[in-house]
C-alpha atoms as a PDB file:
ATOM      1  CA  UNK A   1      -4.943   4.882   4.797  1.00  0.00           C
ATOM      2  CA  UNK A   2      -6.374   2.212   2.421  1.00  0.00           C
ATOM      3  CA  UNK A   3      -5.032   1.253  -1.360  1.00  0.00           C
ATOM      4  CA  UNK A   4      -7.163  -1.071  -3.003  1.00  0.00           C
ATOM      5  CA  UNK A   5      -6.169  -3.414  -6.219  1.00  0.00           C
ATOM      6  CA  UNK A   6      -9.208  -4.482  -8.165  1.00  0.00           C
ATOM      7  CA  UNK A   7      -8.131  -7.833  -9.784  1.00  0.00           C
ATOM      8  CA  UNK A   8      -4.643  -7.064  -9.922  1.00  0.00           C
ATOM      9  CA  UNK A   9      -2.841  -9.410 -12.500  1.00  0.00           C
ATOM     10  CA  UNK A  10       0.673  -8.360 -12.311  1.00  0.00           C
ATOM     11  CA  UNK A  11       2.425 -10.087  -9.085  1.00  0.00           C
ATOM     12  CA  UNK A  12       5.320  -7.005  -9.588  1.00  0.00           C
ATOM     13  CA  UNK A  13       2.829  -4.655  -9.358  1.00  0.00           C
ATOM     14  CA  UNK A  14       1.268  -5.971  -6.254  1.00  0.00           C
ATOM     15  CA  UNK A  15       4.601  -6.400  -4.910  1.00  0.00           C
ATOM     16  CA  UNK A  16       5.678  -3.128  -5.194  1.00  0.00           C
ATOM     17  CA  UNK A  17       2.643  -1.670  -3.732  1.00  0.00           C
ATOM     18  CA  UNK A  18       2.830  -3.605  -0.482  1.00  0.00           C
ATOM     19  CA  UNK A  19       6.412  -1.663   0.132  1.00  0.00           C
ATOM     20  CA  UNK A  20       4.765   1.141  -0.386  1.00  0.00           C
ATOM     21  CA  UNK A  21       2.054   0.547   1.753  1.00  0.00           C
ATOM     22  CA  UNK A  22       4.583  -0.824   4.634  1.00  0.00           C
ATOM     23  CA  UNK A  23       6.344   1.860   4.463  1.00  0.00           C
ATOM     24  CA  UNK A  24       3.194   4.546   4.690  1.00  0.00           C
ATOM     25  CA  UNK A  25       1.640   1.971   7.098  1.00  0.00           C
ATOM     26  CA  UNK A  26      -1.516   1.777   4.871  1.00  0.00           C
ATOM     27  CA  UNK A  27      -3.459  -1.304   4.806  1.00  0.00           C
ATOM     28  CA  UNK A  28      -3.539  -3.360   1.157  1.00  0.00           C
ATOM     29  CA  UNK A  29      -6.821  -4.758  -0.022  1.00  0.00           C
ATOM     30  CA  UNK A  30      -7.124  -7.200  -2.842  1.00  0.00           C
ATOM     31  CA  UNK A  31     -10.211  -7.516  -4.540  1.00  0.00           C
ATOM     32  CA  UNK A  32     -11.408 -10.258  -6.586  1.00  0.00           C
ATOM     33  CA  UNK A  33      -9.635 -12.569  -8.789  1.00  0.00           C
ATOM     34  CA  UNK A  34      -5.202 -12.071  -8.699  1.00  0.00           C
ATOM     35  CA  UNK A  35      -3.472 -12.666 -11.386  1.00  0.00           C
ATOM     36  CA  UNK A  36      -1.079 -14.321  -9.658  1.00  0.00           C
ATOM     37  CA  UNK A  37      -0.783 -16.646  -6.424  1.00  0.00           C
ATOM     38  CA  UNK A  38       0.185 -14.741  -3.303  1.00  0.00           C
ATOM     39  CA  UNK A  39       2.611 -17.388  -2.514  1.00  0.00           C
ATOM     40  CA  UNK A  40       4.374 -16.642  -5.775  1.00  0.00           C
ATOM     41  CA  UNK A  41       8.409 -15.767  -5.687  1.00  0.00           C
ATOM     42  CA  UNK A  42       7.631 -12.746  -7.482  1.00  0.00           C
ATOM     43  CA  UNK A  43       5.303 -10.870  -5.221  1.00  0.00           C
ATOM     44  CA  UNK A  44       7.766 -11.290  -2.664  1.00  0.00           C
ATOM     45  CA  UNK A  45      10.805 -10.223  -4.709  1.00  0.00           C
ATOM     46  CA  UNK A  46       9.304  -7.534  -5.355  1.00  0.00           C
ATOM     47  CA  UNK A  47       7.917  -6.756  -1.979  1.00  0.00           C
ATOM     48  CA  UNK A  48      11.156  -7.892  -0.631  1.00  0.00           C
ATOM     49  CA  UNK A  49      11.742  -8.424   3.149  1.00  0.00           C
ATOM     50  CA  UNK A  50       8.755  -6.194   3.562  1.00  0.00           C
ATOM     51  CA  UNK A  51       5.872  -8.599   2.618  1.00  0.00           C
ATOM     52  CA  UNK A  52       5.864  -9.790   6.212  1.00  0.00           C
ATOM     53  CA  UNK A  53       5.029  -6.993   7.782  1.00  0.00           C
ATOM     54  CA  UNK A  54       2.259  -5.770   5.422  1.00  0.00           C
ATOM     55  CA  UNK A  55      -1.061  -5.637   6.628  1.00  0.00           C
ATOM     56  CA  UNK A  56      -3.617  -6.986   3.949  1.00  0.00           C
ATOM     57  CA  UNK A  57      -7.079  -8.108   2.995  1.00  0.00           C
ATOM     58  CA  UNK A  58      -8.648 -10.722   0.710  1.00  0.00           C
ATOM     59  CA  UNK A  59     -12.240 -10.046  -0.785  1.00  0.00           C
ATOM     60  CA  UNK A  60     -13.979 -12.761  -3.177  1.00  0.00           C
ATOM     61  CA  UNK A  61     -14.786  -9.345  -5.253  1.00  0.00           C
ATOM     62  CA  UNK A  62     -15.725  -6.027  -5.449  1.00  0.00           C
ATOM     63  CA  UNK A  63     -19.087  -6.145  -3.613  1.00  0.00           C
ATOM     64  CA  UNK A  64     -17.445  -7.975  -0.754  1.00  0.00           C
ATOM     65  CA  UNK A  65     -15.477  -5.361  -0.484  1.00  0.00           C
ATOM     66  CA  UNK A  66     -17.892  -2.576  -0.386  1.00  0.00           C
ATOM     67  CA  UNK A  67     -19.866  -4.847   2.419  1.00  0.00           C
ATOM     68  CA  UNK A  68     -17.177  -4.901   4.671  1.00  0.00           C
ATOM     69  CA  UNK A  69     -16.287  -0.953   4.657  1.00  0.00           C
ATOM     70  CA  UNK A  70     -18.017   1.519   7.001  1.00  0.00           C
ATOM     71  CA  UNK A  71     -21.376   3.228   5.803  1.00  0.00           C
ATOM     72  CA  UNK A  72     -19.329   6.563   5.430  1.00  0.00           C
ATOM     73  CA  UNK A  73     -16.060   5.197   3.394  1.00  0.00           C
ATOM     74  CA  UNK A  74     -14.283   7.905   1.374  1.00  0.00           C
ATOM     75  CA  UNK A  75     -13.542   5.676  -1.645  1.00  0.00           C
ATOM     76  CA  UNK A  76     -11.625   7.389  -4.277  1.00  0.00           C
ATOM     77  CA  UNK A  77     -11.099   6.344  -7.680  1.00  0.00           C
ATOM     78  CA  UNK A  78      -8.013   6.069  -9.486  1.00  0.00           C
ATOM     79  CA  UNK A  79      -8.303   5.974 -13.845  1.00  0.00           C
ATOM     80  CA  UNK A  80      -7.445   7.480 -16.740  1.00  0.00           C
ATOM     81  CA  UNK A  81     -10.734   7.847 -17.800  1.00  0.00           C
ATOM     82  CA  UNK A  82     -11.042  10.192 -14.155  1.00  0.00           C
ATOM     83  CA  UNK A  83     -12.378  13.720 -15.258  1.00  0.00           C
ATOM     84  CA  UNK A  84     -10.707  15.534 -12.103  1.00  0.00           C
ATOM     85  CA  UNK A  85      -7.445  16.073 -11.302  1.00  0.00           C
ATOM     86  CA  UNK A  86      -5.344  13.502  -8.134  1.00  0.00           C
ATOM     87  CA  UNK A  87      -4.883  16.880  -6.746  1.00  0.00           C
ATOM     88  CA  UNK A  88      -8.162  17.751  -5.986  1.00  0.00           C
ATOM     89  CA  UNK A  89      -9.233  14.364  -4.429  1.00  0.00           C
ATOM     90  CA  UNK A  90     -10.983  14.503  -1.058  1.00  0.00           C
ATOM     91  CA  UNK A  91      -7.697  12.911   0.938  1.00  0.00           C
ATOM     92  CA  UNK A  92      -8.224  11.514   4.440  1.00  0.00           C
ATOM     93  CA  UNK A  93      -6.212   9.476   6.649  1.00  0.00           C
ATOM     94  CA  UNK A  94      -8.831   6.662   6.451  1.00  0.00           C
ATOM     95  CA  UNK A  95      -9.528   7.105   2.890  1.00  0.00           C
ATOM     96  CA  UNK A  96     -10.046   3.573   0.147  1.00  0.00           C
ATOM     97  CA  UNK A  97      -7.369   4.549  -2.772  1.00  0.00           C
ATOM     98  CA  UNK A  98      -8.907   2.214  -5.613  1.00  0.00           C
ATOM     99  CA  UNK A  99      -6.904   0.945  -8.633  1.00  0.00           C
ATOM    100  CA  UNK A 100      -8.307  -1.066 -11.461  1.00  0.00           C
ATOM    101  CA  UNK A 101      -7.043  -3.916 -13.697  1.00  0.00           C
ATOM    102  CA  UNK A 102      -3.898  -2.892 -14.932  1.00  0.00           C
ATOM    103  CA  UNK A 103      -4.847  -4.387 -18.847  1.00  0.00           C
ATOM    104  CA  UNK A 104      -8.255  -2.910 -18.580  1.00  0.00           C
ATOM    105  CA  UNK A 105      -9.020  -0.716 -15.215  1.00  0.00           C
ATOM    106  CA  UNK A 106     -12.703  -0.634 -13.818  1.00  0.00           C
ATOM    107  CA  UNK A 107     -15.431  -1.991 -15.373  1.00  0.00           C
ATOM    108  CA  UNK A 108     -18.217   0.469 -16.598  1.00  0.00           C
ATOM    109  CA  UNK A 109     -20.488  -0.139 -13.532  1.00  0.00           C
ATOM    110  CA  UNK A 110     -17.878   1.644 -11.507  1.00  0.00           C
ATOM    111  CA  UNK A 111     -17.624   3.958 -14.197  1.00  0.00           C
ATOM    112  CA  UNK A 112     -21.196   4.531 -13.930  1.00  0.00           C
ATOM    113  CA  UNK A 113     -21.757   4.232 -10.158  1.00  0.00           C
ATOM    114  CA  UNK A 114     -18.820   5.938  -8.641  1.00  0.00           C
ATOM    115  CA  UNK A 115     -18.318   8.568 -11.724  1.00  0.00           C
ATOM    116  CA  UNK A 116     -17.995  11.428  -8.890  1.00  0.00           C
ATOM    117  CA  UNK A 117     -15.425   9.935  -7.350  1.00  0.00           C
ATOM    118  CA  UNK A 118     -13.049   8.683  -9.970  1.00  0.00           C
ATOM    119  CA  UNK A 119      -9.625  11.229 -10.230  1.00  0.00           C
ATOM    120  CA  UNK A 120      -7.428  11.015 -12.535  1.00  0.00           C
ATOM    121  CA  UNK A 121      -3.434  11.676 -11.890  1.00  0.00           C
ATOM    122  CA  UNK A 122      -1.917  14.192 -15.499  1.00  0.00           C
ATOM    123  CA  UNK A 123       0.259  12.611 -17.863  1.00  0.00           C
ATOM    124  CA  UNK A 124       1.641  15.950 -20.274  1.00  0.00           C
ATOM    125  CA  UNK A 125       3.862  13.368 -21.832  1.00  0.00           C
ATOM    126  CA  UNK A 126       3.536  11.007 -24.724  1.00  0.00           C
ATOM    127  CA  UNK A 127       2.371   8.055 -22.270  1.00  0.00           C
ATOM    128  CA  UNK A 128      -0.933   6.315 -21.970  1.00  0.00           C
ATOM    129  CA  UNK A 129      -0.934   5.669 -18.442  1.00  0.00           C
ATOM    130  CA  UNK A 130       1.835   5.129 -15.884  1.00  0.00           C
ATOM    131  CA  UNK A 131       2.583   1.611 -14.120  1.00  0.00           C
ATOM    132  CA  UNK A 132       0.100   1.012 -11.587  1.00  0.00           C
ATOM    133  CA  UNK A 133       2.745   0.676  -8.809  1.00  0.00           C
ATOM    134  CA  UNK A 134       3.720   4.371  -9.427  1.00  0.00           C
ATOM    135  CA  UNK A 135       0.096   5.670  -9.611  1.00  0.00           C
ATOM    136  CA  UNK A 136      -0.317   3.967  -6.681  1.00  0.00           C
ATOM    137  CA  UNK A 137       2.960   5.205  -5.162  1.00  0.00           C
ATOM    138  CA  UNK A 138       1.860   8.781  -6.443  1.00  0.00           C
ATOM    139  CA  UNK A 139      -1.401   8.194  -5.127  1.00  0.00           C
ATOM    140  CA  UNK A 140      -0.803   7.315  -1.313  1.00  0.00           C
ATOM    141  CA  UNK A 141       1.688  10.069  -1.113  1.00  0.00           C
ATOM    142  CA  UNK A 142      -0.356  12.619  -1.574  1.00  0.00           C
ATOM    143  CA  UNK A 143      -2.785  11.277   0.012  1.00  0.00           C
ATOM    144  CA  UNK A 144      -0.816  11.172   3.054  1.00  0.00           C
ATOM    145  CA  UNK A 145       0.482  14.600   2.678  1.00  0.00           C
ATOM    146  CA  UNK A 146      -2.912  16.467   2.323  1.00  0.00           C
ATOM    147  CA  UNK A 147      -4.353  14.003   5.240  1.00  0.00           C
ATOM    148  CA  UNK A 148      -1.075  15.530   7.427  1.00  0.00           C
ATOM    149  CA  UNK A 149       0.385  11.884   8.019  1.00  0.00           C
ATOM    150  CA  UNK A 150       3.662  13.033   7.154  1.00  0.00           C
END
């Protein structure tokens, strides 16, 4: 499996994520401009001992990105703008989990382009939008349980 960060900003965040993808054995790709230097003490506090042993990509931005994946790529969308439930999402063990900004999430050309594929995971609460570590977290979990990883 595949979680991508579109110009993440928040070195936590990122850090986070990469446990979670060590620990699911997905592969992290980080597209266009970080927030933050990967080098930083942060990302690895927060990835703690794990950062090592993540496997992860660099892409100059998102167009690099797309240029590199296979002609057939399940990419699936990740926003609160999404119009269809996480639940719903075409999971497959090679599928591209994509995240947006965290202070602004995709720009409107992926709105526009990839509108069919953008899900959205509920919130019944009083909350705008949940920490992108734990969408992504909640994300690659099911993901991995509908795709019969584990």
């Amino acid at each position: 499996m595949n979680v991508v960060l579109l110009n993440p900003e928040i070195p936590f965040n990122t850090g986070n994520i990469g446990r979670t993808c060590v620990a699911t054995g997905s592969m992290l790709h980080l597209v266009g401009k970080l927030g933050f230097k990967i080098e930083e003490k942060e990302i690895r506090r927060s990835g703690l001992d794990y950062w090592p042993k993540l496997s992860y990509r660099r892409y100059a931005d998102f167009h690099s990105f797309l240029d590199c994946l296979p002609k057939d790529a399940n990419l699936i969308f990740f926003s609160t703008k999404g119009l269809k439930n996480f639940r719903n999402a075409p999971y497959t063990k090679d599928c591209y989990l994509i995240f947006g900004q965290e202070s602004s999430g995709f720009p409107y050309e992926i709105h526009r382009r990839f509108a069919d594929s953008i899900y959205q995971i509920p919130i019944p609460g009083d909350v705008r939008s949940l920490n992108l570590s734990a969408s992504a977290a909640v994300a690659v979990y099911e993901a991995a349980r509908v795709a019969g990883l584990f």
